[in-house]
Protein backbone atom coordinates (compact mmCIF):
# COMPACT_ATOMS: atom_id res chain seq x y z
CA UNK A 1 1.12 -29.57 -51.53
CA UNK A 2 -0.78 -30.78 -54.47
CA UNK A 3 -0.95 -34.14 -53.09
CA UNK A 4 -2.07 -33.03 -49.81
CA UNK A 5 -5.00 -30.35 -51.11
CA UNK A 6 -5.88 -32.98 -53.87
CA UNK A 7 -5.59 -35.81 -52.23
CA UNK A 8 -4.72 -37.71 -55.31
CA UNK A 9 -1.86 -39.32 -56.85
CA UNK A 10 1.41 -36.86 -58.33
CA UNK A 11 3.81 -38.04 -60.41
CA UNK A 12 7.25 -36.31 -61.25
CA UNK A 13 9.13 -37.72 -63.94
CA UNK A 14 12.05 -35.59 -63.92
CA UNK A 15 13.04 -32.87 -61.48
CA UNK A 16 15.08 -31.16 -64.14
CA UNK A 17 11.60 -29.67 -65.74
CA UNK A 18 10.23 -27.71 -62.29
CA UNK A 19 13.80 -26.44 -61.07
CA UNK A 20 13.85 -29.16 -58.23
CA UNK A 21 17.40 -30.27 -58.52
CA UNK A 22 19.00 -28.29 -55.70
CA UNK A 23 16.11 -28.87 -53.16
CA UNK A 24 16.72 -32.94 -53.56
CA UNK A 25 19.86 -33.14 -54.96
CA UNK A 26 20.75 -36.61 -56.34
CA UNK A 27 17.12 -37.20 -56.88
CA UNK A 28 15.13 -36.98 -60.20
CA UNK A 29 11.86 -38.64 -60.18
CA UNK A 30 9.08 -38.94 -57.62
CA UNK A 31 5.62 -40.46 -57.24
CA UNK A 32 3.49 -39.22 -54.16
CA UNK A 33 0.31 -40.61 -52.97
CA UNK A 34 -2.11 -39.75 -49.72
CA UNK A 35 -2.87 -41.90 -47.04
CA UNK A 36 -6.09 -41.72 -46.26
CA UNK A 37 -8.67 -43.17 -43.84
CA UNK A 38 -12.29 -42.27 -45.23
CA UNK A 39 -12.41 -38.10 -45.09
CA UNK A 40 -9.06 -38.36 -42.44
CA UNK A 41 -5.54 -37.38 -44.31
CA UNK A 42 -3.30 -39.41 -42.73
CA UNK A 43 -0.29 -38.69 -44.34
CA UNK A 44 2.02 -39.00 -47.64
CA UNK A 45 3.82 -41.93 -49.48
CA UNK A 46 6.18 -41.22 -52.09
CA UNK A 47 8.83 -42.45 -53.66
CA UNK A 48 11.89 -41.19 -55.30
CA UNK A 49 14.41 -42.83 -57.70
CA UNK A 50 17.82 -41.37 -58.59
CA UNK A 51 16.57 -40.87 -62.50
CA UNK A 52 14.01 -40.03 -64.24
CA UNK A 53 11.11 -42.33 -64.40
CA UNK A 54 8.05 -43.00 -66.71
CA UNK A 55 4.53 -43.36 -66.36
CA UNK A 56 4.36 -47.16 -65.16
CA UNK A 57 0.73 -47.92 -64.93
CA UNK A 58 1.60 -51.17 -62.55
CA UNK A 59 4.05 -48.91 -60.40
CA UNK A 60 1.40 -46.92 -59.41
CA UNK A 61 -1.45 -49.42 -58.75
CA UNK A 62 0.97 -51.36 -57.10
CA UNK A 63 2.31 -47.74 -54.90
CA UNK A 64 -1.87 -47.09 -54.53
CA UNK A 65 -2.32 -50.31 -52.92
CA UNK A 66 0.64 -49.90 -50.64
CA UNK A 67 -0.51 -46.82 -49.50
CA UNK A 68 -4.48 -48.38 -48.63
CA UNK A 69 -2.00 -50.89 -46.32
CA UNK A 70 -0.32 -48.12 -45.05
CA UNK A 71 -3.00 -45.74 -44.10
CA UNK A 72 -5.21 -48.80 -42.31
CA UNK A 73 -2.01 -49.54 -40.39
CA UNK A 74 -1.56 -45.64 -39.51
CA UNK A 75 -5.26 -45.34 -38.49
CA UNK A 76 -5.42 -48.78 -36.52
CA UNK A 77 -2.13 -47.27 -34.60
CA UNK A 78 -3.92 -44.07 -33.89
CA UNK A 79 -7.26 -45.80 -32.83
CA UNK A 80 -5.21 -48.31 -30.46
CA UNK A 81 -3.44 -45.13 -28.85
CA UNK A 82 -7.05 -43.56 -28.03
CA UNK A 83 -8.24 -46.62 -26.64
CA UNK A 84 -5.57 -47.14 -24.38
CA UNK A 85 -5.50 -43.08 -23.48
CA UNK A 86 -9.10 -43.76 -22.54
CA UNK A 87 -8.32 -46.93 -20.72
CA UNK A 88 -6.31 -44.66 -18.49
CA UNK A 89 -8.69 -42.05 -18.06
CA UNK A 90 -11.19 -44.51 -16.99
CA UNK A 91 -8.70 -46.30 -14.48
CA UNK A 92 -7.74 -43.03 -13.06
CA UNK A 93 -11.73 -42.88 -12.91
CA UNK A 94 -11.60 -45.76 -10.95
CA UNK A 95 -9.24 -45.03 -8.90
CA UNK A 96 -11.38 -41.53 -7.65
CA UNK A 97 -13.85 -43.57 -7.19
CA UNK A 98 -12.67 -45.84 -5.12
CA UNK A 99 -11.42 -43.03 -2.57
CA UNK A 100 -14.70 -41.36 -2.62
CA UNK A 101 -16.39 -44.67 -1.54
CA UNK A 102 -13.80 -44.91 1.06
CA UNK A 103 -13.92 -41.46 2.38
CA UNK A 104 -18.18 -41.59 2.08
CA UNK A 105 -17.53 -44.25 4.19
CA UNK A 106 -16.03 -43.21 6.94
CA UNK A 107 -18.12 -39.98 6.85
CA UNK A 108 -20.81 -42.13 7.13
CA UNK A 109 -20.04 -44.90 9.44
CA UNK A 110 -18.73 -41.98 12.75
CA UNK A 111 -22.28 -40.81 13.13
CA UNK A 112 -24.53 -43.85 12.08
CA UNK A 113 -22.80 -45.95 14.76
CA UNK A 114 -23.78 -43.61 16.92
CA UNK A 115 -27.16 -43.93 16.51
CA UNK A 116 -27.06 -47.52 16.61
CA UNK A 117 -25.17 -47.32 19.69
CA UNK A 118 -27.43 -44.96 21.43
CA UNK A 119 -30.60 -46.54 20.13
CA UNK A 120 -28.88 -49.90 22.22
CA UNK A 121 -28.22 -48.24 24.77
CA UNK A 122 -32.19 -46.79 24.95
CA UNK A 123 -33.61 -49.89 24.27
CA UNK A 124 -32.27 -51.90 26.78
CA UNK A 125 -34.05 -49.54 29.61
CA UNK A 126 -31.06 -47.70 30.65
CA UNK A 127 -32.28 -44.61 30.43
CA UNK A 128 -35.57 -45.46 31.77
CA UNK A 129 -38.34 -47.58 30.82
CA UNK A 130 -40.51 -47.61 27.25
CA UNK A 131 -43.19 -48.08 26.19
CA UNK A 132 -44.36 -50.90 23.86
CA UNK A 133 -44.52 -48.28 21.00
CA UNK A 134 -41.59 -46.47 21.91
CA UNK A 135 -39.75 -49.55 21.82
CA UNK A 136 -41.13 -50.89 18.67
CA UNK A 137 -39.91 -47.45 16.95
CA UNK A 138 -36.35 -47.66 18.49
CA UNK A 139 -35.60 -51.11 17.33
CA UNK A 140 -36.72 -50.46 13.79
CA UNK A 141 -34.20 -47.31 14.18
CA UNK A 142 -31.63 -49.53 15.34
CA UNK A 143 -32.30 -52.25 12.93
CA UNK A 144 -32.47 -49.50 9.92
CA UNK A 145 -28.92 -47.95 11.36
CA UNK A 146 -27.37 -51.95 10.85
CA UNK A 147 -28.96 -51.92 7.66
CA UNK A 148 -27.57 -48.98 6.26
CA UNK A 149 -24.35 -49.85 7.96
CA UNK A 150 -24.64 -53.11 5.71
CA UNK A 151 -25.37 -51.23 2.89
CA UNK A 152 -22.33 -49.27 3.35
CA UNK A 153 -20.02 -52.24 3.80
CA UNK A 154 -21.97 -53.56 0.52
CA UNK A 155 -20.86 -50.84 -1.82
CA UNK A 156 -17.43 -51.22 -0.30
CA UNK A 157 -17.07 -54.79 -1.45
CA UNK A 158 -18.96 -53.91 -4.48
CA UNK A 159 -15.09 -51.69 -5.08
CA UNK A 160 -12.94 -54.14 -3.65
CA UNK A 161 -14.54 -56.91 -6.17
CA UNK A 162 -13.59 -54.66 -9.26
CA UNK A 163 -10.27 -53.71 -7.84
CA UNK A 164 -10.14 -57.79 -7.13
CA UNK A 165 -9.11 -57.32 -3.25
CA UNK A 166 -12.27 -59.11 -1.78
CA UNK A 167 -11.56 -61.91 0.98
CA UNK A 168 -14.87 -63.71 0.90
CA UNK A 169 -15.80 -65.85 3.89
CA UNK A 170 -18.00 -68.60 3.48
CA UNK A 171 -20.11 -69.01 6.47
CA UNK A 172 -23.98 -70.49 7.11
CA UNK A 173 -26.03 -68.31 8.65
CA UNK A 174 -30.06 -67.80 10.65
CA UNK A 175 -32.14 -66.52 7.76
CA UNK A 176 -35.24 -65.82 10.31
CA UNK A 177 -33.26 -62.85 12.03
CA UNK A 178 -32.62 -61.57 8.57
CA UNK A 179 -35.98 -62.06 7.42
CA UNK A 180 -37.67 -60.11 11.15
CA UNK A 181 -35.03 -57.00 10.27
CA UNK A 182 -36.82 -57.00 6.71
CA UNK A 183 -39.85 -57.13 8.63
CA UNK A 184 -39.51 -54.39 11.23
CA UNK A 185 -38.01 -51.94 8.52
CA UNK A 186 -41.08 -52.62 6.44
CA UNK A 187 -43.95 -52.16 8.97
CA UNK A 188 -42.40 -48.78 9.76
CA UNK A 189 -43.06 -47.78 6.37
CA UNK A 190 -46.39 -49.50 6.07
CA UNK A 191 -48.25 -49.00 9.49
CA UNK A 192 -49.98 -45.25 8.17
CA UNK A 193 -51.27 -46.81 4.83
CA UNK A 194 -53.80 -49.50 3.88
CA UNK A 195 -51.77 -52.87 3.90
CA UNK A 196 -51.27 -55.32 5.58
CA UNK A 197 -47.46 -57.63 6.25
CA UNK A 198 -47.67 -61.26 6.41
C-alpha cells in the first residue's frame, strides 16, 4: 500500500522484522517500485529474493529504470487499445452512415422522379399547350429535379469512394448542355433581382 499511496520506492530487507513470513513463505526480501505515466499509476514492480537483502544503491537505480521501461510499455499498450477501440467506433460510424445515405436515397429518389417525370410529361404539350413562360419555368423544374437527382447520386459515390466500391467510367462528354442546365437553374434564381447572366 505504501508504494501505491506514495508512489515511491519500498524496500524490505527482511520479512522476519514485520511478521511477513507466513503471507510469502519462502520469501525474505523485497523491493517495490510504481509504474507510473506522468500523474497515471500504472501499476507495481517488485522484486523478491529468497533472503534477506541489503540496501544496493545500483539495484535500485537499475530496478527504477526498469520500471520507467515498464510503465512507457504499459501506457503505449493502453493508448494503442484506445486507438483501435476508437477505430471501431468510428467504422461502426461509417458503417451508419453509409445506410443513412442509402436509405436518404431512396426516400429521395421515389418522389423527385416523379416530378421530373411529370414535368416531361407537361412540357412536351401533353396535357395541353404552354406558354413561353410556363414552359421556361417547367424546364428549369425539370432541369433542377436532374440536378438534385445528380446530387444525390454524387453523395452516393462520395460513400462508395471511402468504402472503395466505386466503378468509375471514363467517358467524353457535351459540356454546352451542362453549361445551359447551369444556366436555366441560375436565371430562375436571378430573374426578380438586379443582374444580369451572360
Amino acid at each position: 500500500d505504501r508504494v501505491v499511496i506514495d508512489r515511491s520506492l519500498l524496500m524490505v530487507e527482511d520479512f522476519a522484522r514485520y511478521d511477513l513470513p507466513a503471507m510469502l513463505p519462502g520469501l525474505s526480501s523485497m523491493i517495490a517500485t510504481p509504474l507510473l505515466s506522468g500523474a497515471n499509476f500504472l501499476g507495481v514492480l517488485a522484486l523478491f529474493r529468497q533472503e534477506s537483502a541489503t540496501r544496493d544503491e545500483d539495484t535500485l537505480r537499475l530496478l527504477q529504470t526498469l520500471a520507467g521501461s515498464l510503465s512507457v510499455i504499459v501506457e503505449n499498450s493502453r493508448l494503442l487499445d484506445e486507438v483501435q477501440a476508437a477505430n471501431e467506433r468510428l467504422r461502426e460510424l461509417d458503417k451508419l452512415k453509409s445506410q443513412f445515405l442509402a436509405n436518404m436515397s431512396h426516400e429521395l429518389r421515389t418522389p423527385l422522379n416523379s416530378i421530373i417525370g411529370f414535368s416531361r410529361v407537361i412540357l412536351k404539350g401533353i396535357d395541353g399547350p404552354l406558354t413561353d413562360m410556363q414552359s421556361q419555368d417547367l424546364d428549369t423544374i425539370h432541369s433542377s429535379g436532374n440536378h438534385l437527382l445528380t446530387l444525390i447520386n454524387d453523395i452516393l459515390d462520395q460513400a462508395k469512394i471511402e468504402s472503395n466500391k466505386l466503378e468509375l467510367n471514363i467517358t467524353a462528354f457535351d459540356l454546352v448542355p451542362a453549361i445551359e442546365a447551369a444556366r436555366s437553374m441560375t436565371v430562375g434564381l436571378i430573374k426578380e433581382r438586379p443582374v444580369r447572366l451572360q
